[in-house]
N, C-alpha and C. Protein backbone atom coordinates (compact mmCIF):
# COMPACT_ATOMS: atom_id res chain seq x y z
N UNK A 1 0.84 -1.17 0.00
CA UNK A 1 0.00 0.00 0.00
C UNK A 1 0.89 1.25 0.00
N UNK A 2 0.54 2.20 -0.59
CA UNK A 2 1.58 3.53 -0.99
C UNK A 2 0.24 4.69 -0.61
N UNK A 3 1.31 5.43 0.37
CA UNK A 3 0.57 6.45 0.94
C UNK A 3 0.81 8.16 0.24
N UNK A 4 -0.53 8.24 -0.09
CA UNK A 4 -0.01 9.67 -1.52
C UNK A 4 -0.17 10.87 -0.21
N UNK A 5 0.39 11.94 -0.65
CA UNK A 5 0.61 12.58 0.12
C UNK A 5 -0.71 13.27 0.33
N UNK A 6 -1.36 14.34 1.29
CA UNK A 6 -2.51 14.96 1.36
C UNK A 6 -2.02 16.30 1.14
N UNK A 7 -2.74 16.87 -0.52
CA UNK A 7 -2.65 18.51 -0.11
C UNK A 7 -3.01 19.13 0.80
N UNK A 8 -1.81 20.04 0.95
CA UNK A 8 -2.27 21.06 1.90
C UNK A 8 -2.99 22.22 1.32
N UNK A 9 -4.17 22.62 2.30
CA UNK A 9 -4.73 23.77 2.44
C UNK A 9 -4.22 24.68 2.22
N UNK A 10 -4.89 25.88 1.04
CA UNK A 10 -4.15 26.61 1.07
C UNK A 10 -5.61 27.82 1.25
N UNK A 11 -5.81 29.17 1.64
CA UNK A 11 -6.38 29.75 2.35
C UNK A 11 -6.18 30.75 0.92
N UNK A 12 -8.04 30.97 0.13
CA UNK A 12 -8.24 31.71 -0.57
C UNK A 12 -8.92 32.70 -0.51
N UNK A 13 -9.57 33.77 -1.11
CA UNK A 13 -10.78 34.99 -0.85
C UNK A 13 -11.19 35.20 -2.46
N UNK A 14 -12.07 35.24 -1.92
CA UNK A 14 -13.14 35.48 -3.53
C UNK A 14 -14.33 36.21 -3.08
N UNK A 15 -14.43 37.14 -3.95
CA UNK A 15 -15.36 38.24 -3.89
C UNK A 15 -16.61 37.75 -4.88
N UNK A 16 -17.78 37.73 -4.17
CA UNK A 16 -18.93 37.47 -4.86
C UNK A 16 -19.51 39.00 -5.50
N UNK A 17 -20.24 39.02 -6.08
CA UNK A 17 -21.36 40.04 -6.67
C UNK A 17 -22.26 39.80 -7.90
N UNK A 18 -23.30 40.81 -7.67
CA UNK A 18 -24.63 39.85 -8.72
C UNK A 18 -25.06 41.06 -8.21
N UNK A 19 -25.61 41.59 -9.71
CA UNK A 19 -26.81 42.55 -9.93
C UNK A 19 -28.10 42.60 -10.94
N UNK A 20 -27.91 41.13 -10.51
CA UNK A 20 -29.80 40.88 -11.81
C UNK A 20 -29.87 39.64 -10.80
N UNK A 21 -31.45 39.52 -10.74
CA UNK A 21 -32.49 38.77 -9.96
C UNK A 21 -32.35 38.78 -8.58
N UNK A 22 -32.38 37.96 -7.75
CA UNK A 22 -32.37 38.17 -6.32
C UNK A 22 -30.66 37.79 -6.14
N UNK A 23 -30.67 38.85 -5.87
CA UNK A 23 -28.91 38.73 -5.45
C UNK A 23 -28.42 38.06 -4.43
N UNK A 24 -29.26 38.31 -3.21
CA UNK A 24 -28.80 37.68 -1.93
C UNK A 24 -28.91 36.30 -1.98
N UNK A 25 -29.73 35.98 -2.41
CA UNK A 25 -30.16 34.55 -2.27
C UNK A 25 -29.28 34.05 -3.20
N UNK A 26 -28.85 34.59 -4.25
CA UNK A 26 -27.75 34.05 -5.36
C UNK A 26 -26.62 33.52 -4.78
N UNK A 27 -26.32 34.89 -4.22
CA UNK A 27 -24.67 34.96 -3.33
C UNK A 27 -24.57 33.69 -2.13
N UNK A 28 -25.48 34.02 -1.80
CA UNK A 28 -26.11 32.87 -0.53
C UNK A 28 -25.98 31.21 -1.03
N UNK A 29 -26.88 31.19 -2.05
CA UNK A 29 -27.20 29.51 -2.74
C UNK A 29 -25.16 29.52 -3.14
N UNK A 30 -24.88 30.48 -3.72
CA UNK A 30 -23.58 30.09 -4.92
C UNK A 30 -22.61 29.86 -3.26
N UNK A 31 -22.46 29.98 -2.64
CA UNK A 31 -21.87 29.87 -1.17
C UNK A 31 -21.77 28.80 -1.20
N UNK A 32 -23.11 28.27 -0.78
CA UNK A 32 -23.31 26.62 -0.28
C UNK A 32 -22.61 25.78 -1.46
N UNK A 33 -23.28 26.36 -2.84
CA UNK A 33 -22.71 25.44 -3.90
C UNK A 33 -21.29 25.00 -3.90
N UNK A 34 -20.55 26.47 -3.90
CA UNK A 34 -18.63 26.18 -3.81
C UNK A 34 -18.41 25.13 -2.56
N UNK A 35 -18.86 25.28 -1.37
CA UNK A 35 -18.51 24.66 -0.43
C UNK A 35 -18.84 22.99 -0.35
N UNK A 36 -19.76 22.78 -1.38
CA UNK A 36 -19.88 21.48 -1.45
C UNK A 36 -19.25 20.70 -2.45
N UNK A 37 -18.16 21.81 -3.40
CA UNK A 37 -17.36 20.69 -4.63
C UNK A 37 -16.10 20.34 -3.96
N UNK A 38 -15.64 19.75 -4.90
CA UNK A 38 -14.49 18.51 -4.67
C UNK A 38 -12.85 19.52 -3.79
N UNK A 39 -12.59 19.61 -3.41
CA UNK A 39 -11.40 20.23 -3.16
C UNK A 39 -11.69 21.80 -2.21
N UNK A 40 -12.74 22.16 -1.51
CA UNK A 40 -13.23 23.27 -1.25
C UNK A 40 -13.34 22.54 0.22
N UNK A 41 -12.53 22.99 1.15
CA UNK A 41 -12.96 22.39 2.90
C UNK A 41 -13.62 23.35 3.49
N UNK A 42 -14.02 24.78 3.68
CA UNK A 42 -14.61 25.66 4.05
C UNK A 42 -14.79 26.53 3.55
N UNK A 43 -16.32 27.25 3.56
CA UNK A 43 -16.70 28.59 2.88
C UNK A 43 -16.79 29.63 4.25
N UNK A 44 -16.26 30.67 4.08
CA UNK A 44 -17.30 31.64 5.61
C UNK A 44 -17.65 32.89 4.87
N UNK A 45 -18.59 33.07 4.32
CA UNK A 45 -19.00 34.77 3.79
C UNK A 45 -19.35 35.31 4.77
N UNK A 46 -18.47 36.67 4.23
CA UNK A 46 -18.90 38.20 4.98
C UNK A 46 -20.15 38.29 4.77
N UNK A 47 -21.06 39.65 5.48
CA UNK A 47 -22.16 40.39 5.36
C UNK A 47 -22.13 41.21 3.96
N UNK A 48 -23.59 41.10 3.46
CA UNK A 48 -23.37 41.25 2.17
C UNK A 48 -23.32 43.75 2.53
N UNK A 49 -22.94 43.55 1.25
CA UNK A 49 -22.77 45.66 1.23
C UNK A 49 -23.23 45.61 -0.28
N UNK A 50 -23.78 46.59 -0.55
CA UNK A 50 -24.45 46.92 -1.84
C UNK A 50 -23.65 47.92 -2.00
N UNK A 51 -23.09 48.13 -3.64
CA UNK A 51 -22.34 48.88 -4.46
C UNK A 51 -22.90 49.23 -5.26
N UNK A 52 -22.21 50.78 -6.11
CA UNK A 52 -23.07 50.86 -7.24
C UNK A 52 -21.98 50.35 -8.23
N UNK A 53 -22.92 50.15 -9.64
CA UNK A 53 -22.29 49.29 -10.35
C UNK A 53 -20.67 49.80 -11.20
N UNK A 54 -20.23 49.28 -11.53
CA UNK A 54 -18.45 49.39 -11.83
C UNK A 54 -18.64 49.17 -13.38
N UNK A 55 -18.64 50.43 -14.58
CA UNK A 55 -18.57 49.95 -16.01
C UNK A 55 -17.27 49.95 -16.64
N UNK A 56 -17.40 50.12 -17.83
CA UNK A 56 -16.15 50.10 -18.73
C UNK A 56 -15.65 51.76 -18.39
N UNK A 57 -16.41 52.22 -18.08
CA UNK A 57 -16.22 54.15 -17.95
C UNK A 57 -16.13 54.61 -16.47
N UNK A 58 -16.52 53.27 -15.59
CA UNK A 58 -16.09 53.75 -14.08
C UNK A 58 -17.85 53.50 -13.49
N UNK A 59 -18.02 54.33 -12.02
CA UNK A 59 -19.40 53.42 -11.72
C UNK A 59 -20.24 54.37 -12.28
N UNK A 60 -21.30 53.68 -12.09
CA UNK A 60 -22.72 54.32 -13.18
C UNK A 60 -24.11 53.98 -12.27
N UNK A 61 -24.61 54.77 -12.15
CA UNK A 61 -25.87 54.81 -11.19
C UNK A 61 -27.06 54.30 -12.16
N UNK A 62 -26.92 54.49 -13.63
CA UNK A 62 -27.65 53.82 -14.44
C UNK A 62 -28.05 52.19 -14.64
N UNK A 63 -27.15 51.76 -14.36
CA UNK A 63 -27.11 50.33 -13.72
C UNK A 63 -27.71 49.94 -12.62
N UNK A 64 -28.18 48.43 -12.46
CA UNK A 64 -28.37 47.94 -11.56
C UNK A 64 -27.55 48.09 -10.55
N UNK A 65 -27.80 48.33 -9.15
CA UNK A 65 -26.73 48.07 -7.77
C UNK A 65 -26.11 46.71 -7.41
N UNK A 66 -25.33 46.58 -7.46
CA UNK A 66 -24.18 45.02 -6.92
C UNK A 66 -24.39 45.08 -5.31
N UNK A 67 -25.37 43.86 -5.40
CA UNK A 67 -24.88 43.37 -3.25
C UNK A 67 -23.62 42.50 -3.59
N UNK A 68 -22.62 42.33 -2.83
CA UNK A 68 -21.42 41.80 -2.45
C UNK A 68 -21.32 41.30 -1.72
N UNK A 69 -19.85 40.30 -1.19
CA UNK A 69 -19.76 39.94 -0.16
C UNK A 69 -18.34 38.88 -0.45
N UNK A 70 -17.08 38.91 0.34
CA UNK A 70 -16.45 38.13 0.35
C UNK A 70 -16.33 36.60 0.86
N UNK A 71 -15.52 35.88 1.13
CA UNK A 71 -15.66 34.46 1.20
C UNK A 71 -14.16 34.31 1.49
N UNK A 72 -13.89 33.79 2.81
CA UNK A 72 -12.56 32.92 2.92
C UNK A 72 -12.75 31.45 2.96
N UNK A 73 -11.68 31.07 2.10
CA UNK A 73 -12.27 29.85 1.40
C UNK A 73 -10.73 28.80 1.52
N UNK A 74 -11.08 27.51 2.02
CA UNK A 74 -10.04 26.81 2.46
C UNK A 74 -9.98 25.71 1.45
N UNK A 75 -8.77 25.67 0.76
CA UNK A 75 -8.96 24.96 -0.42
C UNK A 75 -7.75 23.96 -1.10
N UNK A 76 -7.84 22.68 -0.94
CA UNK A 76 -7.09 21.69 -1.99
C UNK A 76 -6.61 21.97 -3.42
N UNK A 77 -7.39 22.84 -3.78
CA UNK A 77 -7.29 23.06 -5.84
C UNK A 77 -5.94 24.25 -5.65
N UNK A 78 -5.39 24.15 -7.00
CA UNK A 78 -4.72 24.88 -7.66
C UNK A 78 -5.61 26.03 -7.89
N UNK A 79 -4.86 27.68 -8.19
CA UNK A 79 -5.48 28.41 -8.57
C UNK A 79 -6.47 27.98 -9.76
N UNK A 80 -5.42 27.42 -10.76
CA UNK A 80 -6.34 26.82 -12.22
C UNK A 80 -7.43 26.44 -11.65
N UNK A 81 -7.59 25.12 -10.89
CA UNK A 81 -8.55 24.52 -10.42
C UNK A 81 -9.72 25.41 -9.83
N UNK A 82 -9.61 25.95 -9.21
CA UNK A 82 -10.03 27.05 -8.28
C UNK A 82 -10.60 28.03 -9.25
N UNK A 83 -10.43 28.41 -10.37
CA UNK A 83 -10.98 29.46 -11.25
C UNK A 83 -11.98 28.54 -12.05
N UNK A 84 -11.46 27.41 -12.37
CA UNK A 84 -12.45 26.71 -13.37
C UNK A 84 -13.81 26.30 -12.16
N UNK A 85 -13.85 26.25 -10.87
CA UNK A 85 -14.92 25.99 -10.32
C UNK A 85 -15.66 27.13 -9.98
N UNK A 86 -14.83 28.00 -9.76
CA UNK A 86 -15.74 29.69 -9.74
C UNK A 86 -16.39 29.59 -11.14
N UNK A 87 -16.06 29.41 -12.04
CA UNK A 87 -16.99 29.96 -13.27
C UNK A 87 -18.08 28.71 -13.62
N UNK A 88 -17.26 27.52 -13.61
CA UNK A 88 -19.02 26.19 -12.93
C UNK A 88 -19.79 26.46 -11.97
N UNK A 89 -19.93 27.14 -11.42
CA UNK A 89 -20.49 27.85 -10.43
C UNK A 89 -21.19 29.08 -10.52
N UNK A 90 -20.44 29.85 -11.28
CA UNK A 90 -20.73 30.84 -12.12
C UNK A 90 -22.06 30.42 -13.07
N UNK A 91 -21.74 29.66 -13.86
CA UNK A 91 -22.70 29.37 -14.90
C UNK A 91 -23.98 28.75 -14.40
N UNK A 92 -23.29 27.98 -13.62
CA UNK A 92 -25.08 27.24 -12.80
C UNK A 92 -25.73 28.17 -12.33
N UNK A 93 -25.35 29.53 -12.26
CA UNK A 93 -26.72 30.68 -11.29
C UNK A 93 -26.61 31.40 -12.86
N UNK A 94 -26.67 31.12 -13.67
CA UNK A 94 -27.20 31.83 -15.07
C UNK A 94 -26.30 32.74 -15.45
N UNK A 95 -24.78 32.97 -14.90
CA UNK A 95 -24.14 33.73 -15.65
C UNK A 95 -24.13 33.77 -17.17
N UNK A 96 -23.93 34.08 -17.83
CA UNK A 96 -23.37 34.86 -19.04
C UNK A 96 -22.97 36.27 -19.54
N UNK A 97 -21.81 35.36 -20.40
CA UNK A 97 -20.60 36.55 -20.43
C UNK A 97 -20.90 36.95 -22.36
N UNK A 98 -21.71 37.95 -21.96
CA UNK A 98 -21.70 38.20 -23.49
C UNK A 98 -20.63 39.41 -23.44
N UNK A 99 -20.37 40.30 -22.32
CA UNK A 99 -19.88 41.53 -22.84
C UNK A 99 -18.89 41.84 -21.69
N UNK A 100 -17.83 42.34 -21.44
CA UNK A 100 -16.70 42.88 -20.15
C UNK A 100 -18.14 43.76 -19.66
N UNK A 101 -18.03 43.79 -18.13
CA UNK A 101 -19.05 45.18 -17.16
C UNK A 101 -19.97 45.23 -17.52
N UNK A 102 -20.54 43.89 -18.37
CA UNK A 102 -22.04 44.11 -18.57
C UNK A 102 -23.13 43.29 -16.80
N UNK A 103 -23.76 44.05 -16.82
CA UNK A 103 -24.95 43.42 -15.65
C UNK A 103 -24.94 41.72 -15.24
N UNK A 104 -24.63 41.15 -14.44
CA UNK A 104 -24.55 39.79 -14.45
C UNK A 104 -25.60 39.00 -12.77
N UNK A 105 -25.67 37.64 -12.72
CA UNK A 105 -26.13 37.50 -12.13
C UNK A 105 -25.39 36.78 -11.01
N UNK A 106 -23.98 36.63 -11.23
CA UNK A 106 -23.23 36.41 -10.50
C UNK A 106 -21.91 36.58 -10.74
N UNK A 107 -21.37 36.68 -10.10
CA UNK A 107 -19.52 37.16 -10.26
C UNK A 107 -18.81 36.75 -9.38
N UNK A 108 -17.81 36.03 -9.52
CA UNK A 108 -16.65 35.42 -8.63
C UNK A 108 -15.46 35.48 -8.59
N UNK A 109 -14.65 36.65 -8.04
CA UNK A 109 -13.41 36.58 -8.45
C UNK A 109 -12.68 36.39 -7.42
N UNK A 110 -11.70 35.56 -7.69
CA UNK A 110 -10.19 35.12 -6.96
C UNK A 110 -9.44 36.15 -6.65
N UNK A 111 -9.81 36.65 -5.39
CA UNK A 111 -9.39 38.19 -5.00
C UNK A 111 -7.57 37.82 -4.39
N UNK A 112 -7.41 36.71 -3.66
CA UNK A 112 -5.92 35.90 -3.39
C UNK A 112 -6.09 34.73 -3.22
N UNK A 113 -4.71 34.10 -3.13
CA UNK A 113 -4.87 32.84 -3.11
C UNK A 113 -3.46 32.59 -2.03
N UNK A 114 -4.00 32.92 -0.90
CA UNK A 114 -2.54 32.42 -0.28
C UNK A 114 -1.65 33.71 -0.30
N UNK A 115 -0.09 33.53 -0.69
CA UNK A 115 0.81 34.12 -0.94
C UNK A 115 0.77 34.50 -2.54
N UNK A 116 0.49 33.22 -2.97
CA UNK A 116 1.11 33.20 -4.24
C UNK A 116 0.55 34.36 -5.01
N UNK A 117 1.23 34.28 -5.94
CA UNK A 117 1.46 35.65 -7.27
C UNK A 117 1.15 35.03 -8.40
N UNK A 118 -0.45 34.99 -9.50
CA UNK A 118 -0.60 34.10 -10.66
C UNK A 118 -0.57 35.61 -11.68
N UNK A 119 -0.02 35.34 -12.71
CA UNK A 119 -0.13 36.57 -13.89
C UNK A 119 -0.03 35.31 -15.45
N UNK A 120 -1.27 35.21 -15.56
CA UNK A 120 -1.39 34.59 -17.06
C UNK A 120 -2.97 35.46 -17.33
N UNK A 121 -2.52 34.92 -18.55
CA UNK A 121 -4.25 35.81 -19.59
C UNK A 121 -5.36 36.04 -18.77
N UNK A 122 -5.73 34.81 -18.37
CA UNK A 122 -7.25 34.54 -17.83
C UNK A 122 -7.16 34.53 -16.45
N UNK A 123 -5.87 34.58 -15.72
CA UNK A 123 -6.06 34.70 -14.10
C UNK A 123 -5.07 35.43 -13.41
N UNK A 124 -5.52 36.76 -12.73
CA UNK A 124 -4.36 37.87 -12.48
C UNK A 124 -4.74 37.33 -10.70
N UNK A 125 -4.22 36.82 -9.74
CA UNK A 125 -3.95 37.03 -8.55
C UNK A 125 -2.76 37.65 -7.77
N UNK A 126 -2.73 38.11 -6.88
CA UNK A 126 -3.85 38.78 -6.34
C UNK A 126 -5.02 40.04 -7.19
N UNK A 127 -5.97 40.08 -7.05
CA UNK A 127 -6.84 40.78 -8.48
C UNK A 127 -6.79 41.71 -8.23
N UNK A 128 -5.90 42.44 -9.85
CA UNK A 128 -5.45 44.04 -10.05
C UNK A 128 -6.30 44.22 -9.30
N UNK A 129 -7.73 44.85 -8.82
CA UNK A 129 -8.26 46.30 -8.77
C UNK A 129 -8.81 45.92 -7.49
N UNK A 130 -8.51 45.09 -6.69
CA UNK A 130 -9.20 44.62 -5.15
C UNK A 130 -8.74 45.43 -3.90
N UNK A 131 -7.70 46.32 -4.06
CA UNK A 131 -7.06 47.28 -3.26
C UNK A 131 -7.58 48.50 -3.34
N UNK A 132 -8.71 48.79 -4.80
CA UNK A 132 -9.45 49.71 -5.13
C UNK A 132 -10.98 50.05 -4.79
N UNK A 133 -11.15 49.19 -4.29
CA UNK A 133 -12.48 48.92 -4.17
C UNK A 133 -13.02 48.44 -2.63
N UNK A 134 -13.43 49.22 -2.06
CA UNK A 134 -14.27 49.48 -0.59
C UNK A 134 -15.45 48.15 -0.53
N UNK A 135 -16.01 47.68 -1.33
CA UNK A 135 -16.98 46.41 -1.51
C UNK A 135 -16.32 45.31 -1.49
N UNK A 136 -14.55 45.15 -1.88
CA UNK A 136 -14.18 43.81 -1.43
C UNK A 136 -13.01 44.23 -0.22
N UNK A 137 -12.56 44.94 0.06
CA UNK A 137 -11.67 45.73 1.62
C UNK A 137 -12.66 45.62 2.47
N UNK A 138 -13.44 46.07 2.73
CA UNK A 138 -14.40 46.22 3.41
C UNK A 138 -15.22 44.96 4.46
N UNK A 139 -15.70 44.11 3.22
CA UNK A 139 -16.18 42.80 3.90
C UNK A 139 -14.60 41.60 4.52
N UNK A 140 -13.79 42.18 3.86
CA UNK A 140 -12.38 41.24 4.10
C UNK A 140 -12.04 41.80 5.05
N UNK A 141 -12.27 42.60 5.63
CA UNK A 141 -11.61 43.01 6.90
C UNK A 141 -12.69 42.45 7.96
N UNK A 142 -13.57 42.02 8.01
CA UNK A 142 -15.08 41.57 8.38
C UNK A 142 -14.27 40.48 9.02
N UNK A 143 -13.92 39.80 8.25
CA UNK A 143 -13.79 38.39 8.23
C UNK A 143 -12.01 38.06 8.75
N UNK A 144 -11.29 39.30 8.31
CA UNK A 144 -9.68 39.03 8.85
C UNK A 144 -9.18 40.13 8.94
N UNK A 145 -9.01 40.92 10.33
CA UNK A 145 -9.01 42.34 10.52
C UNK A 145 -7.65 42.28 10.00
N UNK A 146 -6.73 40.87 10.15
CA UNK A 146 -5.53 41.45 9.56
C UNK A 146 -5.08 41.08 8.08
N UNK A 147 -5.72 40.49 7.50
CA UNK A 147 -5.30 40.55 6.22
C UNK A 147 -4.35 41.65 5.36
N UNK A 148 -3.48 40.94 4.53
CA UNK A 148 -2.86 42.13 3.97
C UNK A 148 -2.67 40.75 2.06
N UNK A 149 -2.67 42.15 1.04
CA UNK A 149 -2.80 41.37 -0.10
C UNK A 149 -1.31 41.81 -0.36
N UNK A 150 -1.02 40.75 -1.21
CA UNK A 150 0.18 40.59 -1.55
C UNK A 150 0.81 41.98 -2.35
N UNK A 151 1.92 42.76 -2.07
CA UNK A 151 2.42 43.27 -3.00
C UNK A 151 1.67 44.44 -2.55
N UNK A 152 0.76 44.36 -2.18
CA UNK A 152 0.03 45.60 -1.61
C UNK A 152 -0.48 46.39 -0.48
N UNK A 153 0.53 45.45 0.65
CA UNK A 153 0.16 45.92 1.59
C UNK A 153 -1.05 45.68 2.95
N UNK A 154 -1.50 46.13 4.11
CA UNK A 154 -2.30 45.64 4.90
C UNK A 154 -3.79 46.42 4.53
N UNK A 155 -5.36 45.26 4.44
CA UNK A 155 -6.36 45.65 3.72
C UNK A 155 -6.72 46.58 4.24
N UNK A 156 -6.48 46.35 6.01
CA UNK A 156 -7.15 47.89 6.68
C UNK A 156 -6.32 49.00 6.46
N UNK A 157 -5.48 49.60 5.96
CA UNK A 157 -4.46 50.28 5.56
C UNK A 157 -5.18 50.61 4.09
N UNK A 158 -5.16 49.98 3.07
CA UNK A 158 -5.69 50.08 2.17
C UNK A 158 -6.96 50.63 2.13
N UNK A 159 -8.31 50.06 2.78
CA UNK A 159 -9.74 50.51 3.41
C UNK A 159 -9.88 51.84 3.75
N UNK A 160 -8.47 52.09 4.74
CA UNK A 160 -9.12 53.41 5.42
C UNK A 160 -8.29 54.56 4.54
N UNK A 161 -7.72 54.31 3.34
CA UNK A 161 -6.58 55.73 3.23
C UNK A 161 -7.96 55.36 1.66
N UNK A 162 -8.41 54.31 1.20
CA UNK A 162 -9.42 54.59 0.16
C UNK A 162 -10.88 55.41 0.49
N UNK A 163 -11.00 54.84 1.55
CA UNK A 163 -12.04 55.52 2.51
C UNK A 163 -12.39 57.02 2.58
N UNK A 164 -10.89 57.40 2.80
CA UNK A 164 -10.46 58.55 3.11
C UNK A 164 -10.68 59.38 1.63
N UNK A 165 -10.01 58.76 0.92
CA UNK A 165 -10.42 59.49 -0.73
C UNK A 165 -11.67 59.32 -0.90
N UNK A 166 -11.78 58.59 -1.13
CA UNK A 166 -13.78 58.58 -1.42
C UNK A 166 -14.91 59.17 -0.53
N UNK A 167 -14.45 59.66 1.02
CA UNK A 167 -15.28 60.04 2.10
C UNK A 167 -16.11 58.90 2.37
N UNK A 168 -15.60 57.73 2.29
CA UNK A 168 -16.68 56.56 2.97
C UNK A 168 -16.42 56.15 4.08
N UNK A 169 -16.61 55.36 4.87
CA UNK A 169 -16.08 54.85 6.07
C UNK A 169 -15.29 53.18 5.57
N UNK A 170 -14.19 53.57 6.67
CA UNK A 170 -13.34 52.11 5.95
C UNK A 170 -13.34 50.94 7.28
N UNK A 171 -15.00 50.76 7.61
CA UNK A 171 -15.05 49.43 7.85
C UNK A 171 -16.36 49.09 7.79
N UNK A 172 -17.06 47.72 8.18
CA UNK A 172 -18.13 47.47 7.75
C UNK A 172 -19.32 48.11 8.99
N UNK A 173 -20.42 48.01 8.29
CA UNK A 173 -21.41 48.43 9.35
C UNK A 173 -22.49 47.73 9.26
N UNK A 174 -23.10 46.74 10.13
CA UNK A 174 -24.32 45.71 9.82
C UNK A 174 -25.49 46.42 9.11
């Protein structure tokens, strides 16, 4: 008998959002879903925060509003792995990708993965613009006051000096 080794856990965050049909319940069901595939040992989502929506031209009040919410996520898969189940996942709550920043009904992105540093076509970790954005800082600090993303520093650091530019508050509020 030959004993294969057991991956180790490696400790991810993925930012949910959905702004067509019932969002919460989306974000909510697509939760349970990740946490029950093959290589996924724990889901814990933040409290969801509603955003306005993010286009090709920046945000737009013309759009539907994005509820959000992050996810620390304890996980066996490779990033690869790990992206191809966000978007099976993706697709089972009716995504489609006809257009970049068009309205969707769910969204999943691989905000980190650990330490590591991925830069190919289809998967940028830690994700360019997550240091930009108060809807995924925000609930990640919820969930790990100390988090810090790679290359960029600590999130509450990040939260409150974005905060500060935007006049929002840089932490969450039930």
């Amino acid at each position: 008998m030959v004993d294969l080794p057991v991956p180790t856990p490696t400790a991810a965050v993925l930012a949910f959002g959905a702004n067509l049909g019932d969002r919460e319940q989306t974000i909510r069901d697509a939760a349970l879903e990740l946490a029950a595939r093959p290589g996924i040992l724990s889901v814990v989502l933040s409290s969801l925060v509603e955003s306005v929506a993010i286009t090709e031209v920046g945000p737009s009040t013309d759009e539907p509003a994005y509820l959000n919410a992050v996810a620390l996520v304890d996980t066996t898969l490779s990033p690869r792995e790990l992206l191809q189940t966000v978007l099976d996942v993706e697709q089972l709550f009716g995504r489609v990708r006809s257009e970049r920043w068009a309205a969707r009904t769910l969204d999943i992105d691989i905000v980190a993965f650990g330490q590591e540093r991925v830069n190919e076509p289809d998967l940028v970790v830690p994700h360019p613009h997550a240091a930009q954005r108060l809807f995924v800082l925000n609930p990640w600090l919820e969930l790990d006051p100390h988090a810090t993303i790679v290359g960029a520093g600590s999130v509450a650091t990040l939260a409150a000096e974005l905060g500060a530019r935007q006049n929002q508050p840089a932490e969450v509020t039930p």
